[in-house]
Protein backbone atom coordinates (compact mmCIF):
# COMPACT_ATOMS: atom_id res chain seq x y z
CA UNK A 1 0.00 0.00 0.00
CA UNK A 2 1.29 3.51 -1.16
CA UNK A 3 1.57 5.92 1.64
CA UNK A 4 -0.75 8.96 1.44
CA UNK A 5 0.69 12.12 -0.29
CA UNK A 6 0.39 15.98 1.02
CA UNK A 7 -0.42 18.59 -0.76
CA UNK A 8 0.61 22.14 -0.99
CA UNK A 9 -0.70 23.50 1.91
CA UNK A 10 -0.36 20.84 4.70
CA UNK A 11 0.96 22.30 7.44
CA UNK A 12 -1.31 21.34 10.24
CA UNK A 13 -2.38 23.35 13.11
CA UNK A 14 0.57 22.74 15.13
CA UNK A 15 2.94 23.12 13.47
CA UNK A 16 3.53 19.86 11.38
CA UNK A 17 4.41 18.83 8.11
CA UNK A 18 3.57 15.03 6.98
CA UNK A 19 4.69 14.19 11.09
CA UNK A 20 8.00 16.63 10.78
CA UNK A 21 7.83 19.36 13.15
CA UNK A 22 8.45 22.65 11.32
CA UNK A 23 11.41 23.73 13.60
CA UNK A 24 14.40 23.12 14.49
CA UNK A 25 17.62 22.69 12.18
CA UNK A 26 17.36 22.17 9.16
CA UNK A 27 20.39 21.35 6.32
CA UNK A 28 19.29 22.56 2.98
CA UNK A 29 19.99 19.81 0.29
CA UNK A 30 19.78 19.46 -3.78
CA UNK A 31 18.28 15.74 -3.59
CA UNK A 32 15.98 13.56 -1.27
CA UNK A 33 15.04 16.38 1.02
CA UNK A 34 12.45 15.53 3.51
CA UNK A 35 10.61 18.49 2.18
CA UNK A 36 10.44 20.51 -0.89
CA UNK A 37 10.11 24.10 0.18
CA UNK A 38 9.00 27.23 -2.18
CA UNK A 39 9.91 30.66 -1.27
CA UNK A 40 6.88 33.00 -1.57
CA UNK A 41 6.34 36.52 -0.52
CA UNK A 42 2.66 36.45 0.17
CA UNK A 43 0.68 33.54 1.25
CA UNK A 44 2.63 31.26 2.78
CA UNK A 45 1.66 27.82 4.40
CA UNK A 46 4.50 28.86 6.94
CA UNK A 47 6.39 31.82 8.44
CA UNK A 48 10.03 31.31 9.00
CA UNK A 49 12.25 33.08 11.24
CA UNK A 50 16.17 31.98 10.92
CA UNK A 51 17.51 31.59 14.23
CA UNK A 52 20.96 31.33 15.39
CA UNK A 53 20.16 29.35 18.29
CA UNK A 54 16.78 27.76 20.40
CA UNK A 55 15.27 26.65 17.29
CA UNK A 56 12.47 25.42 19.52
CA UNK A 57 9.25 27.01 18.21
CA UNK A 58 7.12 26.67 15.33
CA UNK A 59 8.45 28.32 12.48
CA UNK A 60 11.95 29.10 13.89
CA UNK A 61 14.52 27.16 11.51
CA UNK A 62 18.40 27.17 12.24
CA UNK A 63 20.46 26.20 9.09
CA UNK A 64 22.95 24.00 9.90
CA UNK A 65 25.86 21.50 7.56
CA UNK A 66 25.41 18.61 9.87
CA UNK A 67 22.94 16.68 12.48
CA UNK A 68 19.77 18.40 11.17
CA UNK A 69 16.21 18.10 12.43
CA UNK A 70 14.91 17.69 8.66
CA UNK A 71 16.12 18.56 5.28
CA UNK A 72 14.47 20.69 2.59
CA UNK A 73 15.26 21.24 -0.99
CA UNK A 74 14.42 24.52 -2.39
CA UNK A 75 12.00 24.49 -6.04
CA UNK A 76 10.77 26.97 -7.88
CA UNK A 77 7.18 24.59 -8.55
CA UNK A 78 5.29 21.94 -7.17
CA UNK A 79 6.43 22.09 -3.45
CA UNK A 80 5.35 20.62 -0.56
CA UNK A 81 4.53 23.98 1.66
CA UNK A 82 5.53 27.52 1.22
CA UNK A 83 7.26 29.68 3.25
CA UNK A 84 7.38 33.68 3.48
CA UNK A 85 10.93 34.44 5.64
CA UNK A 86 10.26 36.87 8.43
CA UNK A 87 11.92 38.53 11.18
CA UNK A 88 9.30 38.58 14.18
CA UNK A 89 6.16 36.81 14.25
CA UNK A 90 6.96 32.85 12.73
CA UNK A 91 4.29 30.31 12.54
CA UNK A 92 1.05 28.82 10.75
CA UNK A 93 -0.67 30.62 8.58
């Protein structure tokens, strides 16, 4: 049996994408991410805050080389949630 696919626009509630929580550190990769992510300036499924440390909120992300939370591959189409980068205010649409 297939497992079930998510749509643009899955982020639940609390802060979850397909069971990832949506903080944390995250390595940005070219293949196999654990999440394709489109940058967007208005309607985003997300609001992301870069953080240099405590990464421990929805939304806050801190960008790391090694040990990451999740990975996410950045595409221009067909993504798996959007996010808007912000500087105060990150969370669920």
């Amino acid at each position: 049996m297939l497992p079930v696919l998510c749509s643009a626009g899955a982020v639940s509630k609390d802060g979850y994408y397909n069971g990832i929580p949506l903080w944390g550190k995250v390595k940005v990769v070219e293949h196999n991410a654990d999440i394709k992510v489109q940058v967007v300036k208005s309607f985003p499924d997300l609001k992301v805050k870069k953080v240099t440390s405590f990464p421990d909120s929805i939304g806050k992300w801190q960008f790391v080389t090694s040990f990451p939370d999740f990975t996410i591959q950045y595409v221009n189409s067909f993504p798996d949630i959007k996010i808007q980068f912000v500087d105060a205010f990150p969370g669920v649409n």
